[in-house]
C-alpha atoms as a PDB file:
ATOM      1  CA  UNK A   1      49.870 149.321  88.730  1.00  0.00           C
ATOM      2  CA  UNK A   2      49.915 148.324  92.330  1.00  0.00           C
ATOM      3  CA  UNK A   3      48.044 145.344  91.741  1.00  0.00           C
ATOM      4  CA  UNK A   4      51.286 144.614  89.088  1.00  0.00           C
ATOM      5  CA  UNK A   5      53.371 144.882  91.547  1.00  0.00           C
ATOM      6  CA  UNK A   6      51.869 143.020  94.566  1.00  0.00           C
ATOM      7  CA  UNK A   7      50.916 140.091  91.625  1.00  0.00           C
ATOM      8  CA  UNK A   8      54.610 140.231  90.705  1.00  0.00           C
ATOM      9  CA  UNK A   9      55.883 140.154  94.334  1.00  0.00           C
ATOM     10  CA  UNK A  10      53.584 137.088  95.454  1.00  0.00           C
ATOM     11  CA  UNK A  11      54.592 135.094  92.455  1.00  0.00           C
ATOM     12  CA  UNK A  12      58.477 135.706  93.113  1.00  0.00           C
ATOM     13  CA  UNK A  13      57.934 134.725  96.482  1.00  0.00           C
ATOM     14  CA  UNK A  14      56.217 131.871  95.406  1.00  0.00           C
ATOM     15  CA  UNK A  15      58.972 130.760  93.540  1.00  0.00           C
ATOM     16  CA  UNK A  16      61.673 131.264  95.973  1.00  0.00           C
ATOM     17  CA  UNK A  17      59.699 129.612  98.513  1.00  0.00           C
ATOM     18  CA  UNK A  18      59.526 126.548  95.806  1.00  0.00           C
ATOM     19  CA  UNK A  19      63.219 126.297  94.516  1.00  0.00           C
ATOM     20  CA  UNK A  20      63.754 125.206  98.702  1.00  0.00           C
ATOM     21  CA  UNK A  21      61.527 122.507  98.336  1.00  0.00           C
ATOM     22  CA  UNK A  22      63.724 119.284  98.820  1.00  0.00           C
ATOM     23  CA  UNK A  23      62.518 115.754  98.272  1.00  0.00           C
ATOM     24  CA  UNK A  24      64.986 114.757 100.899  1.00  0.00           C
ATOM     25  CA  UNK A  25      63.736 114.262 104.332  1.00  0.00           C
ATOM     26  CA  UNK A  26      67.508 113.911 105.359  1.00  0.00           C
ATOM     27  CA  UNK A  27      70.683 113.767 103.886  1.00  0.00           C
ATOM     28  CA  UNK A  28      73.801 112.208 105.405  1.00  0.00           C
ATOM     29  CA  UNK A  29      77.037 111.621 103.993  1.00  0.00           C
ATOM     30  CA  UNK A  30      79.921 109.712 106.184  1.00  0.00           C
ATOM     31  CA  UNK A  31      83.258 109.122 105.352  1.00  0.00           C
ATOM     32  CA  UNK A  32      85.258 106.686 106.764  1.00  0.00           C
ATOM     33  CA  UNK A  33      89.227 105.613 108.179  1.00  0.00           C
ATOM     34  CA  UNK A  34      91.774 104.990 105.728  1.00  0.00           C
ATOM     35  CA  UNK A  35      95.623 104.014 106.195  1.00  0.00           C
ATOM     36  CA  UNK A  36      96.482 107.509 106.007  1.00  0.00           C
ATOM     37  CA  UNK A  37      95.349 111.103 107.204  1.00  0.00           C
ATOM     38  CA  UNK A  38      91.668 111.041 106.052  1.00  0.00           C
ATOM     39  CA  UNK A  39      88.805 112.788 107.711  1.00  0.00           C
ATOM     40  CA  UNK A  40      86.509 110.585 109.572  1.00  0.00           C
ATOM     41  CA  UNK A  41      83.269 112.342 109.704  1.00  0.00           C
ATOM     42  CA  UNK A  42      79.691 112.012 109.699  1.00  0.00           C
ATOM     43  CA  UNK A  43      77.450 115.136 108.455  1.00  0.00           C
ATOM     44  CA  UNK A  44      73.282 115.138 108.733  1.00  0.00           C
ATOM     45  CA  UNK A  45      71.399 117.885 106.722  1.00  0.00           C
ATOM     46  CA  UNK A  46      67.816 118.367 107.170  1.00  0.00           C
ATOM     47  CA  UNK A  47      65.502 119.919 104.744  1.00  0.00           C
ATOM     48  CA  UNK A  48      65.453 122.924 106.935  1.00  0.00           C
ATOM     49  CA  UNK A  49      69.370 123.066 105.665  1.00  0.00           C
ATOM     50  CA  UNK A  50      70.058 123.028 109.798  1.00  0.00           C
ATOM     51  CA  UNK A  51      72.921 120.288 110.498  1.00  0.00           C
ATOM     52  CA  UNK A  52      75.262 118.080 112.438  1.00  0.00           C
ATOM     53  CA  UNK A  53      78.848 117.293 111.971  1.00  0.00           C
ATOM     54  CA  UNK A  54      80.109 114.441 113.955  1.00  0.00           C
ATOM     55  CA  UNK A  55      83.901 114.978 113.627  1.00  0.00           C
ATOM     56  CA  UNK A  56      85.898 111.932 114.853  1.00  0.00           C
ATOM     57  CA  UNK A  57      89.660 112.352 113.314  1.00  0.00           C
ATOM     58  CA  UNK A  58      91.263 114.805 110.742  1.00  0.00           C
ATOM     59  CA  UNK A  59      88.869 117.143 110.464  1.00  0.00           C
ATOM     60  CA  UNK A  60      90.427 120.666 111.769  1.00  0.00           C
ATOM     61  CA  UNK A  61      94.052 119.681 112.748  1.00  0.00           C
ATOM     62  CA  UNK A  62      96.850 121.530 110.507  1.00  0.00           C
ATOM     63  CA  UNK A  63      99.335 118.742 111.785  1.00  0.00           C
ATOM     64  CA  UNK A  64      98.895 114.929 110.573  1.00  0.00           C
ATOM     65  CA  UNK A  65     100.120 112.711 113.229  1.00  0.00           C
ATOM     66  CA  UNK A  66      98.904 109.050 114.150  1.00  0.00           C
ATOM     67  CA  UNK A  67      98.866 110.287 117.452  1.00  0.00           C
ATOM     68  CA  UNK A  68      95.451 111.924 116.296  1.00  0.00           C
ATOM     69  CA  UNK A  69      93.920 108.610 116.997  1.00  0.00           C
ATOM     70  CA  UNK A  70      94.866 108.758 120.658  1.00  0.00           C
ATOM     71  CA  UNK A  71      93.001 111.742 121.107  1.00  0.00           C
ATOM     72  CA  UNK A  72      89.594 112.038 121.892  1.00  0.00           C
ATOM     73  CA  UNK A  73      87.351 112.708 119.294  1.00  0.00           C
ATOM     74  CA  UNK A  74      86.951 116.203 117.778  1.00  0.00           C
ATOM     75  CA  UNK A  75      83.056 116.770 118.977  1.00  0.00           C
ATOM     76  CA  UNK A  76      79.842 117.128 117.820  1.00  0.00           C
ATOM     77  CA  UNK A  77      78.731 120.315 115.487  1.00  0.00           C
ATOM     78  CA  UNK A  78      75.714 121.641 114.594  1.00  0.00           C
ATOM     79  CA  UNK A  79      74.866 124.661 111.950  1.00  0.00           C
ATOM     80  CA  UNK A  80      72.980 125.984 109.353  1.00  0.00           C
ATOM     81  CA  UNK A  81      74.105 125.355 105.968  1.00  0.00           C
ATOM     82  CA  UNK A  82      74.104 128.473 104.029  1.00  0.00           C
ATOM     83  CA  UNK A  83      71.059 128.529 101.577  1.00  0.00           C
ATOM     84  CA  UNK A  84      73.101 128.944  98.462  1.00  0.00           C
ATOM     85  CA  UNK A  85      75.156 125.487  99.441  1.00  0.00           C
ATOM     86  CA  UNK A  86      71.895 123.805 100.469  1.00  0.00           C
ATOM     87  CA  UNK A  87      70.671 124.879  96.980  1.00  0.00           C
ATOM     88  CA  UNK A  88      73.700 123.699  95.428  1.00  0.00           C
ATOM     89  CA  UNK A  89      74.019 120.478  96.922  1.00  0.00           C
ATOM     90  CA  UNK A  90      70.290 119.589  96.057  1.00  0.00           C
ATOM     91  CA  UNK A  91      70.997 120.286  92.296  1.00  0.00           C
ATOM     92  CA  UNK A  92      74.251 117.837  92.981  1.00  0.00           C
ATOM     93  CA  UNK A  93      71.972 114.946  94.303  1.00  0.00           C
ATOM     94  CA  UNK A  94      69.633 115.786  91.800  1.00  0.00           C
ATOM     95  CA  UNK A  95      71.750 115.146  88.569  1.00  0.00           C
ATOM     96  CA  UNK A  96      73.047 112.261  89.917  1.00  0.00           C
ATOM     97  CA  UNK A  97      69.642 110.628  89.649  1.00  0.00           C
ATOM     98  CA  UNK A  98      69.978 108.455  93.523  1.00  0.00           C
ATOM     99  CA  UNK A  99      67.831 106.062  92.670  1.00  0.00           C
ATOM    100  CA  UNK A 100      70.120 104.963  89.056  1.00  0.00           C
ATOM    101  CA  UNK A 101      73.294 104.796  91.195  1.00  0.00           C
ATOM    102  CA  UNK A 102      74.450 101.340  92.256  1.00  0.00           C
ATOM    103  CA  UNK A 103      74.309 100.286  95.889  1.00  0.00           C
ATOM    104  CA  UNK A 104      78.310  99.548  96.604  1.00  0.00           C
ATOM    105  CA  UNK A 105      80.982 101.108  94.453  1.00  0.00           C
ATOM    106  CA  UNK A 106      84.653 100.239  94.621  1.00  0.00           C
ATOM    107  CA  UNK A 107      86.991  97.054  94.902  1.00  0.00           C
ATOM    108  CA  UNK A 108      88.707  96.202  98.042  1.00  0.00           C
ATOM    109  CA  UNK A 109      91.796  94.599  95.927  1.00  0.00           C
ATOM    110  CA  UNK A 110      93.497  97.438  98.124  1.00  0.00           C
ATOM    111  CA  UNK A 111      92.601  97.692 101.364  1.00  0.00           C
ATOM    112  CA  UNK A 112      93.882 100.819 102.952  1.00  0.00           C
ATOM    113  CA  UNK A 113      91.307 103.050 101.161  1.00  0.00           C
ATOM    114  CA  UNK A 114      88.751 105.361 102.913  1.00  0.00           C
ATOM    115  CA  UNK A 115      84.859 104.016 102.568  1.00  0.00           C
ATOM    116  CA  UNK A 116      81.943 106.048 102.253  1.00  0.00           C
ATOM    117  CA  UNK A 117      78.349 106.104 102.728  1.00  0.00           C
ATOM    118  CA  UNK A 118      75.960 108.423 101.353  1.00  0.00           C
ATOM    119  CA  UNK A 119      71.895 107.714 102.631  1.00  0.00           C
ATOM    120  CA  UNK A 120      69.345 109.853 101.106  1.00  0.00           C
ATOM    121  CA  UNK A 121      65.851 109.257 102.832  1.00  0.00           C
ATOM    122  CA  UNK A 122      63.183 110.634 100.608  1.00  0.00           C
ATOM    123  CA  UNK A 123      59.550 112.285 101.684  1.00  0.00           C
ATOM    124  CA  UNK A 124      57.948 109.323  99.844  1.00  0.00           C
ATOM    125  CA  UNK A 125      59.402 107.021 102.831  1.00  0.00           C
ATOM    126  CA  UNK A 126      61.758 105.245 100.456  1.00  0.00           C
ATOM    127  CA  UNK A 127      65.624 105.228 100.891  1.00  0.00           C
ATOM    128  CA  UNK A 128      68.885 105.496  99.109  1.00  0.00           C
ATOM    129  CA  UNK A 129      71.854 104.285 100.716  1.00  0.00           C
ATOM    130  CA  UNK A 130      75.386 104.343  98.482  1.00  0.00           C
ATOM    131  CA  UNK A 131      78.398 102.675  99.749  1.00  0.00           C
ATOM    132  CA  UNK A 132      82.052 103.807  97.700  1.00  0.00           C
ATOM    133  CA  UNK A 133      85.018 102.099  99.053  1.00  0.00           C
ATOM    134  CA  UNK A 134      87.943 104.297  97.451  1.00  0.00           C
ATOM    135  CA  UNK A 135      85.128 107.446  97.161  1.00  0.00           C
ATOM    136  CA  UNK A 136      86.225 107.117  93.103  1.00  0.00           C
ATOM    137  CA  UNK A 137      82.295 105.585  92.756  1.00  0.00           C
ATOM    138  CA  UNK A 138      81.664 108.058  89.593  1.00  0.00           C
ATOM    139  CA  UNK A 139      82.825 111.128  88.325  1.00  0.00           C
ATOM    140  CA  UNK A 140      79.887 113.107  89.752  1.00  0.00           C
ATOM    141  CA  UNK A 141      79.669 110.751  93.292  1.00  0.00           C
ATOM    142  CA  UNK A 142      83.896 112.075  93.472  1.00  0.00           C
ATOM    143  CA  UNK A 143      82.574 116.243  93.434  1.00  0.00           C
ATOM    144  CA  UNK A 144      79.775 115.463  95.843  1.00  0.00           C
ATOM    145  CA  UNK A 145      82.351 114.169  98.470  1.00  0.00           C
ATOM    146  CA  UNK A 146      84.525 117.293  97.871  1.00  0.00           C
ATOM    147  CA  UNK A 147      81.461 118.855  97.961  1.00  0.00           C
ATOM    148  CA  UNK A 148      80.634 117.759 101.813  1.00  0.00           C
ATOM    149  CA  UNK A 149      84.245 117.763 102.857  1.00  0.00           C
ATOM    150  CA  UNK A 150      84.137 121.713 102.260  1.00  0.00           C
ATOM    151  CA  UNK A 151      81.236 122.308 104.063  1.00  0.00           C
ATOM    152  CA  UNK A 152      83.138 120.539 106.832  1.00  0.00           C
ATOM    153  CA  UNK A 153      85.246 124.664 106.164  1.00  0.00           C
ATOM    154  CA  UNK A 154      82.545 127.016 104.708  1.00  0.00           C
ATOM    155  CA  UNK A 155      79.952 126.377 107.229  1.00  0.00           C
ATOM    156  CA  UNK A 156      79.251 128.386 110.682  1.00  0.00           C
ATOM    157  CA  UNK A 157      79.204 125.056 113.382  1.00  0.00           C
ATOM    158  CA  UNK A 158      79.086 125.626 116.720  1.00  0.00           C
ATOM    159  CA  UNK A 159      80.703 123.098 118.836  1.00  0.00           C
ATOM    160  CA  UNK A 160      77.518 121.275 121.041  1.00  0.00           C
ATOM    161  CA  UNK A 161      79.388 118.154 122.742  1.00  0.00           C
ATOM    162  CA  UNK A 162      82.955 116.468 122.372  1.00  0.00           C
END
């Protein structure tokens, strides 16, 4: 019975130690200036789920001023990103198949939209870089930048430089 159980408790650990394994070597999102209020931020997550935020404009104020530009940026960031989210956002990347997505989305017809880059550097050596002028790419490519504009709130970063 013993045996049963230590059999039971290898293989679970096993598989928890497996569902962490990302194909991702890094994964950065940035998202760009537009006319208005937008964030303008830059986010690198590592396999080990640690991670930087570079926050330039918009990112913690409550009040939306153009003065904002005048200010120095908001700092550099660095945390952990909780397992669960890591988890989450690799099953977001995942369905969206990277490699079937087109390389530039968007029309610059109007030009005071934000931009955004997403680059996905695989173990394999190979790369993914998505550009979305507007960040209205696809339906799925929209919830994966809400996606990385929450963690910008749900995530424990710990100011490292302005």
């Amino acid at each position: 019975m013993k045996y049963m159980f230590l059999l039971l408790g290898a293989a679970l650990l096993m598989a928890c130690t497996a569902r962490n394994k990302s194909e991702y070597t890094t994964i950065e999102y940035e998202a760009g200036a537009c006319f208005g209020f937008c964030p303008i931020f830059k986010m690198t997550i590592n396999p080990d789920r640690t991670a930087v935020l570079e926050a330039e404009h918009f990112n913690f104020s409550d009040g939306r001023s153009k003065d904002e530009f005048s200010l120095p940026r908001e700092g550099t960031f660095k945390g952990t990103i909780k397992e669960e989210d890591y988890r989450k956002l690799i099953e977001m990347l995942n369905a969206l198949k990277p490699n079937t997505l087109k390389d530039k989305y968007g029309s610059r017809t109007v030009t005071d939209l934000p931009n955004s880059y997403l680059r996905l550097n695989f173990k394999d050596g190979s790369s993914k870089v998505v550009e979305d002028y507007g960040k209205h790419g696809t339906p799925d490519l929209e919830k994966l930048y809400r996606y990385f504009e929450d963690l910008r709130y749900n995530q424990n970063w710990q100011k490292v430089s302005e």
